[in-house]
PDB file of N, CA and C in Angstrom:
ATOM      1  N   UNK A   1     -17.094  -4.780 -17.979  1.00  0.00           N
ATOM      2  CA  UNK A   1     -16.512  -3.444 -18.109  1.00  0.00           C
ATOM      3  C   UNK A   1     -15.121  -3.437 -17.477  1.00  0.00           C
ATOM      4  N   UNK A   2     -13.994  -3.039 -17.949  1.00  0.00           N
ATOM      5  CA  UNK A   2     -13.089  -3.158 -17.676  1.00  0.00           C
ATOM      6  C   UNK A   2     -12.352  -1.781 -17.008  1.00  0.00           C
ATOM      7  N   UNK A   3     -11.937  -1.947 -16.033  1.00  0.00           N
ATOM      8  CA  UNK A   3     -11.329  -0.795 -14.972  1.00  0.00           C
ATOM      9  C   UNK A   3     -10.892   0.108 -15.527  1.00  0.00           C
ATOM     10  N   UNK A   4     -10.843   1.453 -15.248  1.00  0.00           N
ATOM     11  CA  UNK A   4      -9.678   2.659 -16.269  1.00  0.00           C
ATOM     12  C   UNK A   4      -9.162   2.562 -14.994  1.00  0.00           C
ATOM     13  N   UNK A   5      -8.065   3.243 -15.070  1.00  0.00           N
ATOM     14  CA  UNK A   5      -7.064   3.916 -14.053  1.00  0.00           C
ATOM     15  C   UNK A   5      -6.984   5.624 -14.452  1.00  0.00           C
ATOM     16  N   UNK A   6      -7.178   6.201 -13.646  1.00  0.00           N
ATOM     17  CA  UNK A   6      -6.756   7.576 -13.691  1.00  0.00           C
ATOM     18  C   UNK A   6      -5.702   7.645 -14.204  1.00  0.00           C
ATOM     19  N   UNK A   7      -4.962   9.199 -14.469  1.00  0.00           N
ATOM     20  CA  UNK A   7      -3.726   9.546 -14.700  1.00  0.00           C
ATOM     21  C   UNK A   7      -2.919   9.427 -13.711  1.00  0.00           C
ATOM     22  N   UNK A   8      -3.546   9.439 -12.519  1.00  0.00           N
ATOM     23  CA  UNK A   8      -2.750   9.330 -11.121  1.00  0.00           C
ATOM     24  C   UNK A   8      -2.472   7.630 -10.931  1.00  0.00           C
ATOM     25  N   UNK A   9      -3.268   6.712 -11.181  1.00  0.00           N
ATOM     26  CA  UNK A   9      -3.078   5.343 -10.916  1.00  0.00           C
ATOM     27  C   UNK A   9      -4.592   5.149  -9.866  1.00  0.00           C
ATOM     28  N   UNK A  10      -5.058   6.369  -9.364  1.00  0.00           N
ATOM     29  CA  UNK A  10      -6.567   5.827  -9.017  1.00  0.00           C
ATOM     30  C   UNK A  10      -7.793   5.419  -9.573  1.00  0.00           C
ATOM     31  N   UNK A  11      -8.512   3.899  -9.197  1.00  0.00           N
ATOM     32  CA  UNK A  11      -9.329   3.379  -9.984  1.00  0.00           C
ATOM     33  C   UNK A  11     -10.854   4.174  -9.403  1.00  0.00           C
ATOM     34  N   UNK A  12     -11.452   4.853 -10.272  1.00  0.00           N
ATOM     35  CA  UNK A  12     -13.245   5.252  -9.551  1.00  0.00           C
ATOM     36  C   UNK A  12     -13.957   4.104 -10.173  1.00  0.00           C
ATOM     37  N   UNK A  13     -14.842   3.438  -9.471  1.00  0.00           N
ATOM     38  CA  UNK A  13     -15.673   2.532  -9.865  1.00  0.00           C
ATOM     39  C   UNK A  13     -17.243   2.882  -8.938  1.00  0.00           C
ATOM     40  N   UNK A  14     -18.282   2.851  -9.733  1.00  0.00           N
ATOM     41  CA  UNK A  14     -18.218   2.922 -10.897  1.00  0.00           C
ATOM     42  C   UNK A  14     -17.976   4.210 -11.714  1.00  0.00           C
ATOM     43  N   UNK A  15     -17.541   3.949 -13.044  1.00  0.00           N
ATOM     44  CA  UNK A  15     -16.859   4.801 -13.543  1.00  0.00           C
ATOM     45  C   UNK A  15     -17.957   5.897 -14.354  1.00  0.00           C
ATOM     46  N   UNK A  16     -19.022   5.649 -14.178  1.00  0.00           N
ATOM     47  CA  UNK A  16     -19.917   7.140 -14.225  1.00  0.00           C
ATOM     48  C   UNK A  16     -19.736   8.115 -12.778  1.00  0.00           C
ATOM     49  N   UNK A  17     -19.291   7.772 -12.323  1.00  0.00           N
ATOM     50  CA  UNK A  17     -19.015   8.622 -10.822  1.00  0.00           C
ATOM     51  C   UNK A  17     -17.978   9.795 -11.907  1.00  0.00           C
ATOM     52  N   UNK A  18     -18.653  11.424 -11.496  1.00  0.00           N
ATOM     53  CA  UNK A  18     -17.799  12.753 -11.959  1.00  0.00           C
ATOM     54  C   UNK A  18     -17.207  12.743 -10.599  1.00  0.00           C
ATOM     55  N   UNK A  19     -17.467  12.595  -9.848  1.00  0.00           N
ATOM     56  CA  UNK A  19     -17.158  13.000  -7.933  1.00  0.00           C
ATOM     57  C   UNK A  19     -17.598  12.249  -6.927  1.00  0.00           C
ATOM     58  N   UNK A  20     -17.097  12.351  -6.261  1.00  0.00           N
ATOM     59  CA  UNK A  20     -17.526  11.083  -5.039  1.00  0.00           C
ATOM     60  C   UNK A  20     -17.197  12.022  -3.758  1.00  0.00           C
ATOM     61  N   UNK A  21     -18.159  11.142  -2.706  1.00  0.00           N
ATOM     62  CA  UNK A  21     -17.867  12.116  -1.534  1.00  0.00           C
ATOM     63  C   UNK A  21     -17.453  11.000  -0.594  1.00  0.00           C
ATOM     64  N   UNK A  22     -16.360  11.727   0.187  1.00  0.00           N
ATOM     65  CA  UNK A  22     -15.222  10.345   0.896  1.00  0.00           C
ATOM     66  C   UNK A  22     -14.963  10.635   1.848  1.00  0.00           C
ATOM     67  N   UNK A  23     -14.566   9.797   3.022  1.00  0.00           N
ATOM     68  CA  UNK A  23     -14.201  10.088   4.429  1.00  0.00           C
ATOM     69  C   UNK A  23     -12.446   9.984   4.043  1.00  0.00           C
ATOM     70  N   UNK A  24     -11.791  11.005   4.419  1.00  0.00           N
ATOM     71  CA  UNK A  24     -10.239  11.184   4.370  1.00  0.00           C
ATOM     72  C   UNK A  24      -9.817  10.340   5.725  1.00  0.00           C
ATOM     73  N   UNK A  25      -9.157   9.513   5.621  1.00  0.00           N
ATOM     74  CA  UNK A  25      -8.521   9.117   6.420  1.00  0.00           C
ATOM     75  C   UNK A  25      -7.510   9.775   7.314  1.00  0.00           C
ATOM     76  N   UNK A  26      -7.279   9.511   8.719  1.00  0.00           N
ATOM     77  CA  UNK A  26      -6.193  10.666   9.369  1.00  0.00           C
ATOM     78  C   UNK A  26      -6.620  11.736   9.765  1.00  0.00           C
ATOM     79  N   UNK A  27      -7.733  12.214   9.008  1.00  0.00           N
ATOM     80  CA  UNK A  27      -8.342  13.802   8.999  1.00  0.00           C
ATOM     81  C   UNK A  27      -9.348  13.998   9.936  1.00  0.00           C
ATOM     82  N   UNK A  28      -9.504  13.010  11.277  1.00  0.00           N
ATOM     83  CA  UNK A  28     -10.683  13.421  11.831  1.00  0.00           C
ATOM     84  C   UNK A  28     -11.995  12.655  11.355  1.00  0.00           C
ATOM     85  N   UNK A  29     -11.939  11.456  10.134  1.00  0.00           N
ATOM     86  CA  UNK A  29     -13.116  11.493   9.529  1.00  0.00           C
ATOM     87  C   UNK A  29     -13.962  12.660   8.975  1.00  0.00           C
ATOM     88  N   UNK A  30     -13.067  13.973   8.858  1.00  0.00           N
ATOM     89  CA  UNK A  30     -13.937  14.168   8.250  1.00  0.00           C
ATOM     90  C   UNK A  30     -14.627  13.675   6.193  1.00  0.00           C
ATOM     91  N   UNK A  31     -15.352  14.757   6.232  1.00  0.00           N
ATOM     92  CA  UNK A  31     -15.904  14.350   4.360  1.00  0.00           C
ATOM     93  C   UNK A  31     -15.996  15.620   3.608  1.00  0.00           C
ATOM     94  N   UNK A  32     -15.428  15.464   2.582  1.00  0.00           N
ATOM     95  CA  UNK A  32     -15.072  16.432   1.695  1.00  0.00           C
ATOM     96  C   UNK A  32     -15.618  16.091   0.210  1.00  0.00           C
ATOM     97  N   UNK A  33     -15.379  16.735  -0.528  1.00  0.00           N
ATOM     98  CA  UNK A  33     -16.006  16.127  -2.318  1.00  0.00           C
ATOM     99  C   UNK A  33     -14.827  16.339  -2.878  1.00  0.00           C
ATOM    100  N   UNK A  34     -14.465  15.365  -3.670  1.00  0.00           N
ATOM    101  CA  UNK A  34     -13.282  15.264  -4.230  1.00  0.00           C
ATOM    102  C   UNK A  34     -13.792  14.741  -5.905  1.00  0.00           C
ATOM    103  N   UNK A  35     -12.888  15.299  -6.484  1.00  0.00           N
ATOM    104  CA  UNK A  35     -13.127  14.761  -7.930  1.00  0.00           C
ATOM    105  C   UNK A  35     -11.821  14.041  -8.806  1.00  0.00           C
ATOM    106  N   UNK A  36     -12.644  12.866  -9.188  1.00  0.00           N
ATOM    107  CA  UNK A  36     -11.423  11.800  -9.687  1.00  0.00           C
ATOM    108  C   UNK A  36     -10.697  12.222 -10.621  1.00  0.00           C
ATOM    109  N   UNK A  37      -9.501  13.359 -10.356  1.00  0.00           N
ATOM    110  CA  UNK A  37      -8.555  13.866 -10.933  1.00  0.00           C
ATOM    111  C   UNK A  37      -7.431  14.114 -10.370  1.00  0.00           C
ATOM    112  N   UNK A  38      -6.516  14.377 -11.140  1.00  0.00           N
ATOM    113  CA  UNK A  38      -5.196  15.387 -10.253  1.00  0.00           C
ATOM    114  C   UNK A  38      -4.528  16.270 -11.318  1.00  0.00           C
ATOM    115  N   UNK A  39      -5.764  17.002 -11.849  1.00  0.00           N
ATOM    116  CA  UNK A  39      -5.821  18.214 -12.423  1.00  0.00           C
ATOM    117  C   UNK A  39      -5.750  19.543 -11.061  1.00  0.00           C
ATOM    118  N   UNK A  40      -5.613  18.775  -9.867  1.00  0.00           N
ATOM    119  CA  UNK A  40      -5.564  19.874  -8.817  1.00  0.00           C
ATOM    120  C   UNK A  40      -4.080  19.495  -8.035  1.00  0.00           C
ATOM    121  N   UNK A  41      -3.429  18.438  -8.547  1.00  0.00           N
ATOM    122  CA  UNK A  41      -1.959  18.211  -8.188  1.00  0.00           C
ATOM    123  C   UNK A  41      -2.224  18.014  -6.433  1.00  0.00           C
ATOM    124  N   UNK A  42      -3.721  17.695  -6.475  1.00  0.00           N
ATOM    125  CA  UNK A  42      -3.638  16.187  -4.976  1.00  0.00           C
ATOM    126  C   UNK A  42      -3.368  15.417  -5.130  1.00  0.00           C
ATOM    127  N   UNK A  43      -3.019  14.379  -4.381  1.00  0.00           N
ATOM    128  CA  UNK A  43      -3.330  12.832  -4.262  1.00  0.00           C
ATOM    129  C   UNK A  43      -3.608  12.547  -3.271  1.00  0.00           C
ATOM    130  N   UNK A  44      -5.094  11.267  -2.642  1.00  0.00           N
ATOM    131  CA  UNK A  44      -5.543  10.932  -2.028  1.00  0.00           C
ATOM    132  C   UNK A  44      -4.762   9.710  -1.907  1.00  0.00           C
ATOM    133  N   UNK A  45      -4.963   9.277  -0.638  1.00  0.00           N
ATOM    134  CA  UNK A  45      -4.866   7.648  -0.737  1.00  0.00           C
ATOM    135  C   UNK A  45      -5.481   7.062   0.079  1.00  0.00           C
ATOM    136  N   UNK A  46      -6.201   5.826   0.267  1.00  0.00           N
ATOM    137  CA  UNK A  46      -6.857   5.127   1.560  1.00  0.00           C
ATOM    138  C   UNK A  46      -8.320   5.431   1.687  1.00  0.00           C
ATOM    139  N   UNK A  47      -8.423   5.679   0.643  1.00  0.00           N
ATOM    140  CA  UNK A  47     -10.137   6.407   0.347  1.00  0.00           C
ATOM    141  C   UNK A  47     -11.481   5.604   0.311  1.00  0.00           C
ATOM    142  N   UNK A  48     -11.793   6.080   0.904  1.00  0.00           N
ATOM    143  CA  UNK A  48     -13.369   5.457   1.336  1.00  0.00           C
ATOM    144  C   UNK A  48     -14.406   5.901   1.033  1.00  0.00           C
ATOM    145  N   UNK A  49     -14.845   5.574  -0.452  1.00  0.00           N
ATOM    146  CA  UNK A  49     -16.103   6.292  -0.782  1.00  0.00           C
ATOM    147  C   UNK A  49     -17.232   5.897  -0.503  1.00  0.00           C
ATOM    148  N   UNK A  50     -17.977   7.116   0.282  1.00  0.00           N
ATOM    149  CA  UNK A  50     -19.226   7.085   0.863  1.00  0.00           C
ATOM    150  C   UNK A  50     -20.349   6.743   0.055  1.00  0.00           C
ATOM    151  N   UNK A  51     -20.486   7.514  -0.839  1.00  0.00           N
ATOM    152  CA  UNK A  51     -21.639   7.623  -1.942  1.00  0.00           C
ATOM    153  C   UNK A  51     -20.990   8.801  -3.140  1.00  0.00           C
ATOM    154  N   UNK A  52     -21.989   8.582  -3.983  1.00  0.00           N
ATOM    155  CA  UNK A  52     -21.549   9.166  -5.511  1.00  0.00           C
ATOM    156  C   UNK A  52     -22.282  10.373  -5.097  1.00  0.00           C
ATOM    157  N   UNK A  53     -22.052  11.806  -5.620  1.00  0.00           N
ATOM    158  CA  UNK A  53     -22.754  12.821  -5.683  1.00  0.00           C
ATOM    159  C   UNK A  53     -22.425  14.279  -7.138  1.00  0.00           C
TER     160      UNK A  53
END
C-alpha cells in the first residue's frame, strides 16, 4: 500500500485512521483529537500518535 500525503504534506498511516488521538508536543503533553486535515487551517507538526479513535 502505498503512502498518500495529505493536502498539507502530512502522512496518516494507517490510512483507515478518520482521526487519531495525539500527544502535542510543547503543550504540556497534553492529548487532543485531531483529524487528518487542514480543512481547519491547522498544522501540526512532531506528532505522536497515540492510538486511532
Amino acid at each position: 500500500m502505498t503512502p498518500r500525503a495529505t493536502p498539507c504534506g502530512y502522512q496518516w498511516l494507517p490510512l483507515e485512521w478518520s482521526s487519531c488521538q495525539v500527544r502535542l508536543h510543547g503543550f504540556h503533553g497534553e492529548v487532543t483529537i485531531i483529524h487528518p486535515t487542514c480543512g481547519n487551517g491547522l498544522q501540526y507538526r512532531n506528532l505522536t500518535c497515540v492510538r486511532a479513535v
